[in-house]
N, C-alpha and C. Protein backbone atom coordinates (compact mmCIF):
# COMPACT_ATOMS: atom_id res chain seq x y z
N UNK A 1 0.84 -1.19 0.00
CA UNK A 1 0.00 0.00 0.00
C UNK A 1 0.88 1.25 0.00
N UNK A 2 -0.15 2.21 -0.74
CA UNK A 2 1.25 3.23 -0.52
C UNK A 2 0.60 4.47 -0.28
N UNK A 3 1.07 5.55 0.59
CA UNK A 3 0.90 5.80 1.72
C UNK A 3 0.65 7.37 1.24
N UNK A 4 -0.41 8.12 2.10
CA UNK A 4 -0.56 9.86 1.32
C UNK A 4 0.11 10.67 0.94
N UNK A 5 1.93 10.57 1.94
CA UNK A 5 2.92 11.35 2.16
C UNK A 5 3.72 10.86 0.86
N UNK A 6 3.72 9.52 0.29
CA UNK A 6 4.55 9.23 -0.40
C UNK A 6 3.26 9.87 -2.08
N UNK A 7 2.22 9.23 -1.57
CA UNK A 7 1.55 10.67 -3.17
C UNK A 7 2.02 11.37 -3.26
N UNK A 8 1.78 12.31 -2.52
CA UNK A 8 2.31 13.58 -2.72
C UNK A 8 3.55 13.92 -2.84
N UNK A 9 4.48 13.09 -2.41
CA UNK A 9 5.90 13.69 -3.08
C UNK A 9 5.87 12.97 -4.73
N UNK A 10 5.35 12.01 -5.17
CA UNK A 10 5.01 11.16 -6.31
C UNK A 10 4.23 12.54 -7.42
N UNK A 11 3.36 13.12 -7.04
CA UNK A 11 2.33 14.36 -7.03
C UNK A 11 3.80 15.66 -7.79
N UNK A 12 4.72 15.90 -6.21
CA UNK A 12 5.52 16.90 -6.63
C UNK A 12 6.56 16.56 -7.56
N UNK A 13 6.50 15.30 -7.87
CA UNK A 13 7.78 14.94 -8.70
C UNK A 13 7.54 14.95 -10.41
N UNK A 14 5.89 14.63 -10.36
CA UNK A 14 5.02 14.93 -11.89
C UNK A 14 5.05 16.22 -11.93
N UNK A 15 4.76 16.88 -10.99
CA UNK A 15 4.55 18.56 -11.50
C UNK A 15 6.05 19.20 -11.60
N UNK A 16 6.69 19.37 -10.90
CA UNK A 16 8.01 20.62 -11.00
C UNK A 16 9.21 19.40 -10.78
N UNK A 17 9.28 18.55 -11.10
CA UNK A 17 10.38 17.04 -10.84
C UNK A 17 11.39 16.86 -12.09
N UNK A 18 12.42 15.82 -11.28
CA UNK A 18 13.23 15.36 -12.91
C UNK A 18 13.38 13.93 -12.22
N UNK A 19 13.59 13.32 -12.67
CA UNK A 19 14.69 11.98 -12.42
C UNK A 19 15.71 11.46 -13.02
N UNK A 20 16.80 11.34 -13.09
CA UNK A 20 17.91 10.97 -13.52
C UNK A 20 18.70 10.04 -13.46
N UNK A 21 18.46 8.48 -14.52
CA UNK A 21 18.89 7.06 -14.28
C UNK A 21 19.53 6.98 -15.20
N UNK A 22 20.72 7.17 -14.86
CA UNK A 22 21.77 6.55 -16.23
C UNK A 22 23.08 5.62 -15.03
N UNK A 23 24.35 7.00 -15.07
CA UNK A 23 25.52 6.47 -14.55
C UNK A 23 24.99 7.08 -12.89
N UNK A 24 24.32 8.41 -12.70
CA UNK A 24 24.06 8.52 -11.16
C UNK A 24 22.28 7.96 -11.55
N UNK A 25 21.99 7.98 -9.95
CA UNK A 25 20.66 7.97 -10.05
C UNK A 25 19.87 8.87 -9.47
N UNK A 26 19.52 9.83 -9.39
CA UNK A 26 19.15 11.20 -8.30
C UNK A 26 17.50 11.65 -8.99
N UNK A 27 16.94 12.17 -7.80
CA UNK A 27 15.69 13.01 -8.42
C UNK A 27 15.75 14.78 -7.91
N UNK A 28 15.25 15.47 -8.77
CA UNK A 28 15.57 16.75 -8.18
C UNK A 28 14.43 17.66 -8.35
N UNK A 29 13.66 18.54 -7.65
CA UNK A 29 12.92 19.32 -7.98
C UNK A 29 13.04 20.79 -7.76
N UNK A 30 12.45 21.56 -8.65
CA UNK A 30 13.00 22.73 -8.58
C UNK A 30 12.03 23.95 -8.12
N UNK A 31 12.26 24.88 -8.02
CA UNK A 31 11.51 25.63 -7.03
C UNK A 31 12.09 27.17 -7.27
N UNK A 32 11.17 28.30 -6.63
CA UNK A 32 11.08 29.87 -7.02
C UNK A 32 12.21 30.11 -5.44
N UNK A 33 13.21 30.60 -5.79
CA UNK A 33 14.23 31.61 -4.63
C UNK A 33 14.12 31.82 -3.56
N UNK A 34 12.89 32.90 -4.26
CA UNK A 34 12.14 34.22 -3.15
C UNK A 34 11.30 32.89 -2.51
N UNK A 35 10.08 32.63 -3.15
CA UNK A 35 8.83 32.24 -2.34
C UNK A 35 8.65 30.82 -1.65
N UNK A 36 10.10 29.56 -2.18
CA UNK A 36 9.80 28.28 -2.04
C UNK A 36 10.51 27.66 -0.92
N UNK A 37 10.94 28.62 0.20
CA UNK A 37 12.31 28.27 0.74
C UNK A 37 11.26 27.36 2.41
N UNK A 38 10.25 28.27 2.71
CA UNK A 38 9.49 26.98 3.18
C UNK A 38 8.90 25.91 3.19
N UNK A 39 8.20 25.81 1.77
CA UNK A 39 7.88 24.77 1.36
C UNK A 39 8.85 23.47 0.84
N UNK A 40 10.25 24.39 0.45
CA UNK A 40 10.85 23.30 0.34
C UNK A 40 11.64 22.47 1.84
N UNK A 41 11.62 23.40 2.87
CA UNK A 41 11.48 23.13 4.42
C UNK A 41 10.94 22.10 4.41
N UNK A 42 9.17 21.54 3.99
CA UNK A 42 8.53 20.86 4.02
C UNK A 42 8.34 19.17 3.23
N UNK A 43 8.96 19.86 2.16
CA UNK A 43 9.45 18.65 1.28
C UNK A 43 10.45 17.63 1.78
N UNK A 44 11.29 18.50 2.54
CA UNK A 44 12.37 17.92 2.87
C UNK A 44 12.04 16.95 4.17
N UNK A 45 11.17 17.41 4.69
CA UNK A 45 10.97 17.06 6.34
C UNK A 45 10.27 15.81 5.51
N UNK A 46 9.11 15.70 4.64
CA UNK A 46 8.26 14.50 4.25
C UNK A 46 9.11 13.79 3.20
N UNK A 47 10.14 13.69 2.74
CA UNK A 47 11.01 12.69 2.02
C UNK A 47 12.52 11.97 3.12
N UNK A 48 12.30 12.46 4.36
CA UNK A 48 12.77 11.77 5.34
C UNK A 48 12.37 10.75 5.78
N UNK A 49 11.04 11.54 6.31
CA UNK A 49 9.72 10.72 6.34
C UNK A 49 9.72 9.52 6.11
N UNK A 50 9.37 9.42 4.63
CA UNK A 50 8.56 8.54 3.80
C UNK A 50 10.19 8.05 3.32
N UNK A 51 11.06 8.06 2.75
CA UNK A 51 11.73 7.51 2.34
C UNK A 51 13.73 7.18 2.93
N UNK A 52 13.45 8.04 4.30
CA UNK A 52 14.02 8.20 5.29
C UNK A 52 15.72 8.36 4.38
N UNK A 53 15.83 9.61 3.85
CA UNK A 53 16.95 10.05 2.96
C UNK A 53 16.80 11.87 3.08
N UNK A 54 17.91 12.55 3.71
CA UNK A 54 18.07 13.34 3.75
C UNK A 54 18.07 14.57 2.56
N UNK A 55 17.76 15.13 1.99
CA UNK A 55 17.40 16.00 1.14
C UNK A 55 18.64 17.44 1.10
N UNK A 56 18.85 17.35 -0.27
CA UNK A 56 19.77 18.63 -0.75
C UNK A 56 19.64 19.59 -1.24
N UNK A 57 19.55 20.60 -0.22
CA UNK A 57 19.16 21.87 -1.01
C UNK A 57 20.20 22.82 -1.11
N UNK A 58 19.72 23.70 -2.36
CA UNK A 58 20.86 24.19 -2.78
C UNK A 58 20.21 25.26 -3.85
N UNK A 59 21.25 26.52 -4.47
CA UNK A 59 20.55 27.35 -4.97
C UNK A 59 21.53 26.88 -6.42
N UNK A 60 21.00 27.51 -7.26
CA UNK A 60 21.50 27.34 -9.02
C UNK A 60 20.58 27.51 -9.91
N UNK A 61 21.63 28.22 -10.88
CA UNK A 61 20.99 29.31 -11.96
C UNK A 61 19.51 29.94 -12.03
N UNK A 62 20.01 30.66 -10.57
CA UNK A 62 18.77 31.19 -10.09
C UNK A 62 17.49 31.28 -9.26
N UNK A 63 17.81 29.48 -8.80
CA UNK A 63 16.09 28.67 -8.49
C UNK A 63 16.60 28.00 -7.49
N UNK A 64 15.76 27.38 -6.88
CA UNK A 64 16.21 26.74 -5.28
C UNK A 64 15.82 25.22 -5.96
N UNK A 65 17.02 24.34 -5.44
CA UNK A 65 16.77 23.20 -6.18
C UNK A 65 16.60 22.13 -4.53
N UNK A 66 16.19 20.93 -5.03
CA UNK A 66 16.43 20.02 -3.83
C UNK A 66 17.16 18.42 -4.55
N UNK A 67 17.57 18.09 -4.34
CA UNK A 67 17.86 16.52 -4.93
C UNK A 67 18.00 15.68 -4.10
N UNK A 68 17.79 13.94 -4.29
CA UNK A 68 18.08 13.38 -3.20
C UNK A 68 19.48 12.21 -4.46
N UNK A 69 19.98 11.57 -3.99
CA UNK A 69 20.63 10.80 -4.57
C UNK A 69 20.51 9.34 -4.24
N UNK A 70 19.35 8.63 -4.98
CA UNK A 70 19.11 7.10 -4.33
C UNK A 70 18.95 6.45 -5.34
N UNK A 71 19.53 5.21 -6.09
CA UNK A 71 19.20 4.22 -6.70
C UNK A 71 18.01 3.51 -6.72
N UNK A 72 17.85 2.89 -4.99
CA UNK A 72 16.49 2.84 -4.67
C UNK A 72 15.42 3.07 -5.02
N UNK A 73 15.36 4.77 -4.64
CA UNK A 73 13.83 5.23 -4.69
C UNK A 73 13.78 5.58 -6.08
N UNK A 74 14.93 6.01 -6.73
CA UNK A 74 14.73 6.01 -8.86
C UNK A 74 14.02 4.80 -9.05
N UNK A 75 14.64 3.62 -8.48
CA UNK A 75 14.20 2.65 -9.26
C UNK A 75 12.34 2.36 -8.82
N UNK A 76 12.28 2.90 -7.48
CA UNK A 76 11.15 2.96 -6.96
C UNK A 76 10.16 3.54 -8.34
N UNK A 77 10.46 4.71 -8.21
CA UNK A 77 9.42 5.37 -8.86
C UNK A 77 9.56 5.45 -10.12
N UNK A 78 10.52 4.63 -10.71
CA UNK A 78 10.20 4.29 -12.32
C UNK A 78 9.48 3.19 -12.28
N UNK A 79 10.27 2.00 -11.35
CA UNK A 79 9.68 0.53 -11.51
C UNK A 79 7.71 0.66 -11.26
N UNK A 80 7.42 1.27 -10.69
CA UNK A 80 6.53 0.98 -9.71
C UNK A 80 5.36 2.22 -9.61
N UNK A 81 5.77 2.86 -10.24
CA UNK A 81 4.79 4.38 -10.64
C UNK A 81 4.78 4.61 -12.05
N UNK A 82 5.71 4.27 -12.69
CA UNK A 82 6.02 4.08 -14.42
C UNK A 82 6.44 5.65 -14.71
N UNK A 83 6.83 6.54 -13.70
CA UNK A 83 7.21 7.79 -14.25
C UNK A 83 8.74 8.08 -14.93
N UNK A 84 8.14 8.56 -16.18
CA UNK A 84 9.33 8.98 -17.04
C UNK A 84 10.72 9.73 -16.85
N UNK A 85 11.99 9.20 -17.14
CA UNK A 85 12.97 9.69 -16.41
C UNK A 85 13.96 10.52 -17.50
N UNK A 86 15.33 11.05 -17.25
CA UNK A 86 15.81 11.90 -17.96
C UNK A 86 15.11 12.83 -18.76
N UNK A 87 15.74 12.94 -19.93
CA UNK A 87 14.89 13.75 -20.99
C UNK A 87 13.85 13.55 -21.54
N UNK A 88 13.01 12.81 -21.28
CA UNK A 88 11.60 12.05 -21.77
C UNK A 88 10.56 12.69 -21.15
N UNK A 89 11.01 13.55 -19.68
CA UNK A 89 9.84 13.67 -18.84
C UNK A 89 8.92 14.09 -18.95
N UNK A 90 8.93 15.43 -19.43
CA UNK A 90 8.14 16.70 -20.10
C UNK A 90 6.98 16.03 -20.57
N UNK A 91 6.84 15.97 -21.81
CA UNK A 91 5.42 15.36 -22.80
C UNK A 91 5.30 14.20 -22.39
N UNK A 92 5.20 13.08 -21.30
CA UNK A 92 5.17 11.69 -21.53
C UNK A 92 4.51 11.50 -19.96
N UNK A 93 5.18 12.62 -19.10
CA UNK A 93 4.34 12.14 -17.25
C UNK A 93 2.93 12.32 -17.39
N UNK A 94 3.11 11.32 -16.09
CA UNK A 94 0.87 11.56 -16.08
C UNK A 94 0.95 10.43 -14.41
N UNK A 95 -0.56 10.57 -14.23
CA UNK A 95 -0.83 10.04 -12.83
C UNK A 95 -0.75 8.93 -13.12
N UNK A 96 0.26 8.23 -12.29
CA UNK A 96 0.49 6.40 -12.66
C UNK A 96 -1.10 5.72 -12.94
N UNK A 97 -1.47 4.96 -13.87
CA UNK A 97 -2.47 4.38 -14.13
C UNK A 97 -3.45 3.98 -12.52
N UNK A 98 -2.71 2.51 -11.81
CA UNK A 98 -3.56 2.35 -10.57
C UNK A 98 -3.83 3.57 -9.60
N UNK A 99 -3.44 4.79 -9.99
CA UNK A 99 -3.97 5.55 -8.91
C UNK A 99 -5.19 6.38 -10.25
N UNK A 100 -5.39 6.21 -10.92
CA UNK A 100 -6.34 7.61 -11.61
C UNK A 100 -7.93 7.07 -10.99
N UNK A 101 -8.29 5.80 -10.99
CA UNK A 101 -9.58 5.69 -10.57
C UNK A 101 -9.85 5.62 -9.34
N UNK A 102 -8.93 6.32 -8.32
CA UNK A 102 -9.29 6.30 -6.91
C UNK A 102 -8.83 7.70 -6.65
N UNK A 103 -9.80 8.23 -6.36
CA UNK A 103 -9.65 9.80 -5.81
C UNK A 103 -8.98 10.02 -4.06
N UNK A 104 -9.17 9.07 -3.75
CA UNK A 104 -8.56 8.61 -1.98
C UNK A 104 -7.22 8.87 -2.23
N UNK A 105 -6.42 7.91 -3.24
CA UNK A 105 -4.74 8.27 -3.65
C UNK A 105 -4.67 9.51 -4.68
N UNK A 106 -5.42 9.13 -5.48
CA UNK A 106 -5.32 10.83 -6.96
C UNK A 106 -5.09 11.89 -6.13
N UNK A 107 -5.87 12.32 -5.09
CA UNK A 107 -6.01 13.51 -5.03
C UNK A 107 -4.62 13.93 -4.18
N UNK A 108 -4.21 12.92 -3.31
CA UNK A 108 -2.81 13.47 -2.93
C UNK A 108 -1.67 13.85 -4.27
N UNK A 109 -1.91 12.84 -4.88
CA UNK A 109 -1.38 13.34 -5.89
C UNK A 109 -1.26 14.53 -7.02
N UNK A 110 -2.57 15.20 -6.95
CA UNK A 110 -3.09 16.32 -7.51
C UNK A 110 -2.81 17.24 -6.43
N UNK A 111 -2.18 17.19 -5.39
CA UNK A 111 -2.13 17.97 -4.18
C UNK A 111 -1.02 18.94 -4.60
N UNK A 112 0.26 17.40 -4.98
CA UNK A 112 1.82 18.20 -5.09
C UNK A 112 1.45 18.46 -6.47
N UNK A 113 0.78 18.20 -7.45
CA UNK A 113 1.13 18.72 -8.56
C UNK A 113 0.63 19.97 -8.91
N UNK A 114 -0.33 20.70 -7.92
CA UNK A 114 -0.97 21.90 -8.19
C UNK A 114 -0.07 22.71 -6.77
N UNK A 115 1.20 22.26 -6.12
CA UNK A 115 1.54 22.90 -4.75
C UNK A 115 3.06 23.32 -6.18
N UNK A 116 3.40 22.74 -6.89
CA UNK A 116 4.43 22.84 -7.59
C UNK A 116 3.86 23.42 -8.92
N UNK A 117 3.10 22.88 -9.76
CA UNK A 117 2.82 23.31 -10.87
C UNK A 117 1.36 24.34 -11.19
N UNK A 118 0.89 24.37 -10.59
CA UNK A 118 -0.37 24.98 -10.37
C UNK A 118 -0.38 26.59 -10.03
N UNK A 119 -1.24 27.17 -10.13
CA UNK A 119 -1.26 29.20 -9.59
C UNK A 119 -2.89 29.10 -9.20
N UNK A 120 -2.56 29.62 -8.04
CA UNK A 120 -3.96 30.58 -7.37
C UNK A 120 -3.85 31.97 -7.80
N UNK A 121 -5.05 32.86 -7.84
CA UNK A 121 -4.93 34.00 -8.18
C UNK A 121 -6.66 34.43 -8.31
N UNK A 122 -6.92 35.87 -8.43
CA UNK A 122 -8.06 36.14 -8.79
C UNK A 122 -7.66 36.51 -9.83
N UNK A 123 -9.18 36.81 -10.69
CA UNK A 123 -9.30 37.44 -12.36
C UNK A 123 -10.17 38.11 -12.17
N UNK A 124 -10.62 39.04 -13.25
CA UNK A 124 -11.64 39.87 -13.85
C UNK A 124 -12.92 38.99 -13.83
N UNK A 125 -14.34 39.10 -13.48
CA UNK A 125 -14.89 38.94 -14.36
C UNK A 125 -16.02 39.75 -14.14
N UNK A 126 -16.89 39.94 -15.42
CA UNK A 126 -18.05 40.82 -15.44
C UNK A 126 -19.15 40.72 -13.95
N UNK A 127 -19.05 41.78 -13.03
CA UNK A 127 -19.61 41.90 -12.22
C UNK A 127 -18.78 40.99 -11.26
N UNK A 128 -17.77 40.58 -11.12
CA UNK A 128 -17.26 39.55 -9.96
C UNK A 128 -15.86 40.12 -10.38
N UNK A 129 -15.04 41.75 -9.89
CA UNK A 129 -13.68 41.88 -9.53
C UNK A 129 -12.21 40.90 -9.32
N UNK A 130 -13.51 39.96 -8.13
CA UNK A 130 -12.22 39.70 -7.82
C UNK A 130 -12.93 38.02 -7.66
N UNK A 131 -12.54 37.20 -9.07
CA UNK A 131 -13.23 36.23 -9.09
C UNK A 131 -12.01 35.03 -9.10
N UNK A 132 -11.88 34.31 -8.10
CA UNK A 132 -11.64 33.46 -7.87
C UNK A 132 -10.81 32.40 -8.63
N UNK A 133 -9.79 32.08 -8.73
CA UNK A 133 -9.20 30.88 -10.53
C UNK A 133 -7.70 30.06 -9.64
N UNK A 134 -7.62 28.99 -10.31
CA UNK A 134 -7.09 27.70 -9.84
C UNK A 134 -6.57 27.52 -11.35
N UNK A 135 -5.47 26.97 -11.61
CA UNK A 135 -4.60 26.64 -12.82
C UNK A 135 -3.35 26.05 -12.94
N UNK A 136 -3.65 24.88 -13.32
CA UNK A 136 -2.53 23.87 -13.79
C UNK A 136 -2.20 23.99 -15.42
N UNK A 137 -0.85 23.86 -15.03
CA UNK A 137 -0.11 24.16 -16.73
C UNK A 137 0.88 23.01 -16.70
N UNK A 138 0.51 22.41 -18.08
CA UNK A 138 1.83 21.08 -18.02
C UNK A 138 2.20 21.02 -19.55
N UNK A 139 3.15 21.04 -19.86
CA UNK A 139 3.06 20.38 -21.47
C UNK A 139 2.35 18.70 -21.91
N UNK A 140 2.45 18.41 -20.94
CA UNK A 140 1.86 16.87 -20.65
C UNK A 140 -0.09 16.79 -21.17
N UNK A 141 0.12 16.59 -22.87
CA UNK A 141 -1.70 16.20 -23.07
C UNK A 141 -2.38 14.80 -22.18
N UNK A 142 -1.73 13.88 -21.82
CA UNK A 142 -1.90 12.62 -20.78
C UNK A 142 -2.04 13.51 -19.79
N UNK A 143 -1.28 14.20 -18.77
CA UNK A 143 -1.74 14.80 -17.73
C UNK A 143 -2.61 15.80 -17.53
N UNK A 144 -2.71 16.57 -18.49
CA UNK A 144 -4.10 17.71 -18.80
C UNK A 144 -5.42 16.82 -18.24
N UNK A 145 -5.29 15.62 -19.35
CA UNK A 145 -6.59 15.10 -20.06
C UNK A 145 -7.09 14.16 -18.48
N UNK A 146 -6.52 13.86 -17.85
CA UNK A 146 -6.45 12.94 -16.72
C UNK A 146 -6.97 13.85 -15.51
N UNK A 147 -5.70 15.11 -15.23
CA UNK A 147 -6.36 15.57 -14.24
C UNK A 147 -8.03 16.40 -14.50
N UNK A 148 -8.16 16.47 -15.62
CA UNK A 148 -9.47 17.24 -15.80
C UNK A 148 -10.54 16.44 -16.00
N UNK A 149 -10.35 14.70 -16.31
CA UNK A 149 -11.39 13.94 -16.09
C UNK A 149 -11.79 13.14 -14.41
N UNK A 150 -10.46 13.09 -14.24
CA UNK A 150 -10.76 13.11 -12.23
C UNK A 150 -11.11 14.41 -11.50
N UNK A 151 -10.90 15.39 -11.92
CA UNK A 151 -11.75 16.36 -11.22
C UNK A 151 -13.04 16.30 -11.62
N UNK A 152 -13.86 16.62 -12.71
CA UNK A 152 -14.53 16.41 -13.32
C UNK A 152 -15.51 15.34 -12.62
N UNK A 153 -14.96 14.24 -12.91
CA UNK A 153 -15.44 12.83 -11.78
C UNK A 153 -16.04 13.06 -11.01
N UNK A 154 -15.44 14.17 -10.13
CA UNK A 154 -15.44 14.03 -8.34
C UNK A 154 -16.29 15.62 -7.66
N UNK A 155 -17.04 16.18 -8.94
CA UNK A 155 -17.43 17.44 -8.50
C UNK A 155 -17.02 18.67 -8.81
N UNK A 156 -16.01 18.80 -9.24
CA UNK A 156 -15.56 19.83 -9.56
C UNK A 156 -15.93 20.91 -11.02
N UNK A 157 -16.23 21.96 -11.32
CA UNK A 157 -16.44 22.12 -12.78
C UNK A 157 -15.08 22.73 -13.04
N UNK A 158 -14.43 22.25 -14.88
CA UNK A 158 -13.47 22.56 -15.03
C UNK A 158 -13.85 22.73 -16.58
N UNK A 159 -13.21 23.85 -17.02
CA UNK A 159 -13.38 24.85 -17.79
C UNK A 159 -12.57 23.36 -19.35
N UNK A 160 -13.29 23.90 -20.70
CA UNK A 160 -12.24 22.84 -21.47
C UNK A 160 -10.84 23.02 -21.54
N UNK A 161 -10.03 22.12 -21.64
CA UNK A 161 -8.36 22.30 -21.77
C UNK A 161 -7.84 23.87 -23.03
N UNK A 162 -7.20 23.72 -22.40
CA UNK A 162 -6.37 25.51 -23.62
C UNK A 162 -5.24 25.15 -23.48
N UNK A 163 -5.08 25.25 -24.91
CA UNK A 163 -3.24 24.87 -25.13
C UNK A 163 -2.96 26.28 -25.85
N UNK A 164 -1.80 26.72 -25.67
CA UNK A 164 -0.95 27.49 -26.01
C UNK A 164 0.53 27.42 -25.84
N UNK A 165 1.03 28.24 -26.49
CA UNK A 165 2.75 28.08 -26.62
C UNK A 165 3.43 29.43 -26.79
N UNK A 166 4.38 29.96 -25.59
CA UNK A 166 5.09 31.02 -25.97
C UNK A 166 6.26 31.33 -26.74
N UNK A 167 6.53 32.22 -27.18
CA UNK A 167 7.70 32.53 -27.60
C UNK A 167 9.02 31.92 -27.76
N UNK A 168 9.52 31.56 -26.35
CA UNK A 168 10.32 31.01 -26.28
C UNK A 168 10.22 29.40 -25.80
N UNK A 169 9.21 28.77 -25.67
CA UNK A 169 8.84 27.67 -25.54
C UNK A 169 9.03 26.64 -26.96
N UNK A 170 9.34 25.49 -26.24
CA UNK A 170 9.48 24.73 -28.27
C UNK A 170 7.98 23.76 -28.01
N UNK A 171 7.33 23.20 -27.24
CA UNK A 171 6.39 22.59 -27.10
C UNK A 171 4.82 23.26 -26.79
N UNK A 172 3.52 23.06 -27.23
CA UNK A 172 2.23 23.35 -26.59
C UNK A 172 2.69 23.04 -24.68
N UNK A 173 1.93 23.70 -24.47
CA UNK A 173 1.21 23.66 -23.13
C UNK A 173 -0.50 23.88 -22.63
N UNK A 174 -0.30 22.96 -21.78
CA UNK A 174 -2.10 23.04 -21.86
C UNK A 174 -2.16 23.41 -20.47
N UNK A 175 -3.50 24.14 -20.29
CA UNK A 175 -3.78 24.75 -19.15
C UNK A 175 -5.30 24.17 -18.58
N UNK A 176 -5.19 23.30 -17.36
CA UNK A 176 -6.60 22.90 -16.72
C UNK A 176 -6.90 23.90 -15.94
N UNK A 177 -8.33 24.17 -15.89
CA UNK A 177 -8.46 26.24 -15.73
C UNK A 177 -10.00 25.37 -14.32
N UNK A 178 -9.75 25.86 -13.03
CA UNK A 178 -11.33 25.94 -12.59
C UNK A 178 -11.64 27.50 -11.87
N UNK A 179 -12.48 27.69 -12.29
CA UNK A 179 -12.97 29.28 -11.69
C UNK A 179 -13.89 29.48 -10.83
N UNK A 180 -14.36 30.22 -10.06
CA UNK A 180 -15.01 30.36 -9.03
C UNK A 180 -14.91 30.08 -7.28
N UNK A 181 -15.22 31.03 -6.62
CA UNK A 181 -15.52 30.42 -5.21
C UNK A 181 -15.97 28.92 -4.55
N UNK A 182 -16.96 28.42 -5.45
CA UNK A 182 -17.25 27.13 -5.13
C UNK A 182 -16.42 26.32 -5.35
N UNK A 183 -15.56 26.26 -6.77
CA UNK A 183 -14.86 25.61 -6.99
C UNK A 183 -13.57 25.41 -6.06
N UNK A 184 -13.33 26.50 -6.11
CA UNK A 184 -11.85 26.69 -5.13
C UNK A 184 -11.89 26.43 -3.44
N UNK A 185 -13.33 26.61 -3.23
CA UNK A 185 -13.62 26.33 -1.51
C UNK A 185 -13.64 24.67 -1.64
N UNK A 186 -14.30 24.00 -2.62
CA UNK A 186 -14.18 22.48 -2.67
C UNK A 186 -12.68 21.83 -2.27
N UNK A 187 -11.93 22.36 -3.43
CA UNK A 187 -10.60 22.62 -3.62
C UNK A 187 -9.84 22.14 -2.44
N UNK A 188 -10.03 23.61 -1.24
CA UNK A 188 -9.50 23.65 -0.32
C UNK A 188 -10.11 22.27 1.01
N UNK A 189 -10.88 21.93 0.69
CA UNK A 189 -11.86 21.11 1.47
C UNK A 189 -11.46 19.88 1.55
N UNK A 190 -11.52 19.32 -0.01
CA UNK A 190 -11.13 17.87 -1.10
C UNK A 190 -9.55 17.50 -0.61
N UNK A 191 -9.38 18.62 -1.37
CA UNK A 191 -7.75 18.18 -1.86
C UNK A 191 -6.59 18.76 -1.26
N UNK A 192 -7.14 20.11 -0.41
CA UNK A 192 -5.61 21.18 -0.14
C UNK A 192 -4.68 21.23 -0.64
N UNK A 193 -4.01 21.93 0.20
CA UNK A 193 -2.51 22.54 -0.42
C UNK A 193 -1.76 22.39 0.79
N UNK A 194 -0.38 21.74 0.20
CA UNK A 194 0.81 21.89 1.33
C UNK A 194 2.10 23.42 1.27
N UNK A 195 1.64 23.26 -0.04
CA UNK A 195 2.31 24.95 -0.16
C UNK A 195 2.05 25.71 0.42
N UNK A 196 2.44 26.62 1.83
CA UNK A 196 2.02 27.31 2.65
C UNK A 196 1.47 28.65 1.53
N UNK A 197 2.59 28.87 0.20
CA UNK A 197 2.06 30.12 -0.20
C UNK A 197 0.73 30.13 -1.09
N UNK A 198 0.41 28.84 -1.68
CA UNK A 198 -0.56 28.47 -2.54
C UNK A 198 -2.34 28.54 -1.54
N UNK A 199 -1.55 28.35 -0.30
CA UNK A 199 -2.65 28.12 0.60
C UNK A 199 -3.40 29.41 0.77
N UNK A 200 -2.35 30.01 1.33
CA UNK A 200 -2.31 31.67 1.97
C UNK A 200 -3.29 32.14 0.44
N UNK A 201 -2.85 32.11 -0.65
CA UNK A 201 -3.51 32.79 -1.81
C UNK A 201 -5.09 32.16 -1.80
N UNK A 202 -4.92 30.99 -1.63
CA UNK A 202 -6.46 30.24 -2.04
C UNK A 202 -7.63 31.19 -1.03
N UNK A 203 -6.97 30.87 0.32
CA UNK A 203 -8.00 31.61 1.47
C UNK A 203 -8.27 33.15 1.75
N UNK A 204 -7.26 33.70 0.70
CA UNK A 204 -7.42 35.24 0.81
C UNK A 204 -8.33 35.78 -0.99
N UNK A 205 -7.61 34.38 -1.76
CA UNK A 205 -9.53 34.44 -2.92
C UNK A 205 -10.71 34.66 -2.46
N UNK A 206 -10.29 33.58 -1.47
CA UNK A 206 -12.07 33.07 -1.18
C UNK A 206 -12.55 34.33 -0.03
N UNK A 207 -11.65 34.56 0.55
CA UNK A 207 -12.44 36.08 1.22
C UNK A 207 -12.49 37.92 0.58
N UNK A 208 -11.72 37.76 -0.98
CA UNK A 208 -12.09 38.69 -1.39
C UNK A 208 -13.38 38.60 -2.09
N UNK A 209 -13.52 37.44 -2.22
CA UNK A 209 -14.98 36.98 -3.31
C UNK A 209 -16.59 37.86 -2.71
């Protein structure tokens, strides 16, 4: 059986993750300077935890990184989660198959991937200032299409997928979009957030609403 703490780092490793199995074997995730230096506090404390391996953090080209260096747990979470490693990762991750039809494990998993890859924020909308929005961005069409049919599933309304591509981007990216107070109070209810800053944003939506 496998266990909420270990979703969710499984969760953060699909959204903002790498893994690296060749001659080393290491996983590393990466993170914002300024805003991630507690949360990655937190990461670190729950991959002790769960996989009882001390965590490396460290700053480079710009971004706060963490890595752990284990043969083990690589082989763990390729063998045994089927997630894509080296340069493959990008277009090819998605929620390991045995977890998509159980929202009990999914949603930890949708936890880290919207605490890493995901934005809270309000928007515009006609007569509603300060309206409420939740957004996951992945280049991943398997992970778009997945997390928006398990939300979907489970209550949630979610807007259709939008792909776009910037400038300096070489791949689409698709964006799973949910809007509103209801949505986002579910959100917080269902699924939470371990990102202290993702949190802080969600609950200060829902009281400008």
């Amino acid at each position: 059986m496998v266990g909420a703490d270990e979703l969710e780092l499984i969760g953060v490793i699909i959204g903002d993750g790498h893994i690296h199995k060749k001659k080393k074997y290491y996983f590393g995730i990466t993170g914002n300077l300024l805003t991630d230096r507690e949360y990655f506090d937190k990461l670190s404390f729950l991959i002790e935890k769960v996989w009882c391996k001390k965590a490396r953090v460290f700053e480079a080209s710009g971004g706060l990184r963490l890595r752990i260096c284990s043969k083990s747990i690589v082989e763990r979470l390729v063998n045994e989660f089927s997630l894509p490693f080296n340069s493959g990762k990008c277009g090819k991750v998605g929620i390991p198959s045995q977890f998509v039809t159980d929202f009990e494990s999914a949603k930890h998993i949708i936890r880290g991937i919207v605490d890493t890859d995901g934005s809270v924020f309000v928007s515009y909308k006609k007569g509603s200032p300060n309206y409420p929005s939740l957004e996951i961005t992945t280049v991943s069409w398997t992970l778009a299409t997945q997390l928006r049919e398990i939300l979907l599933s489970n209550g949630f309304r979610v807007a259709n997928l939008r792909s776009y591509k910037s400038k300096l981007a070489k791949q689409l990216a698709y964006k799973v979009c949910l809007y509103g107070r209801k949505n986002l109070a579910m959100w917080v209810e269902k699924i939470g957030f371990s990102n202290p800053l993702k949190l802080e944003k969600a609950l200060a939506s829902l009281t400008l609403f």
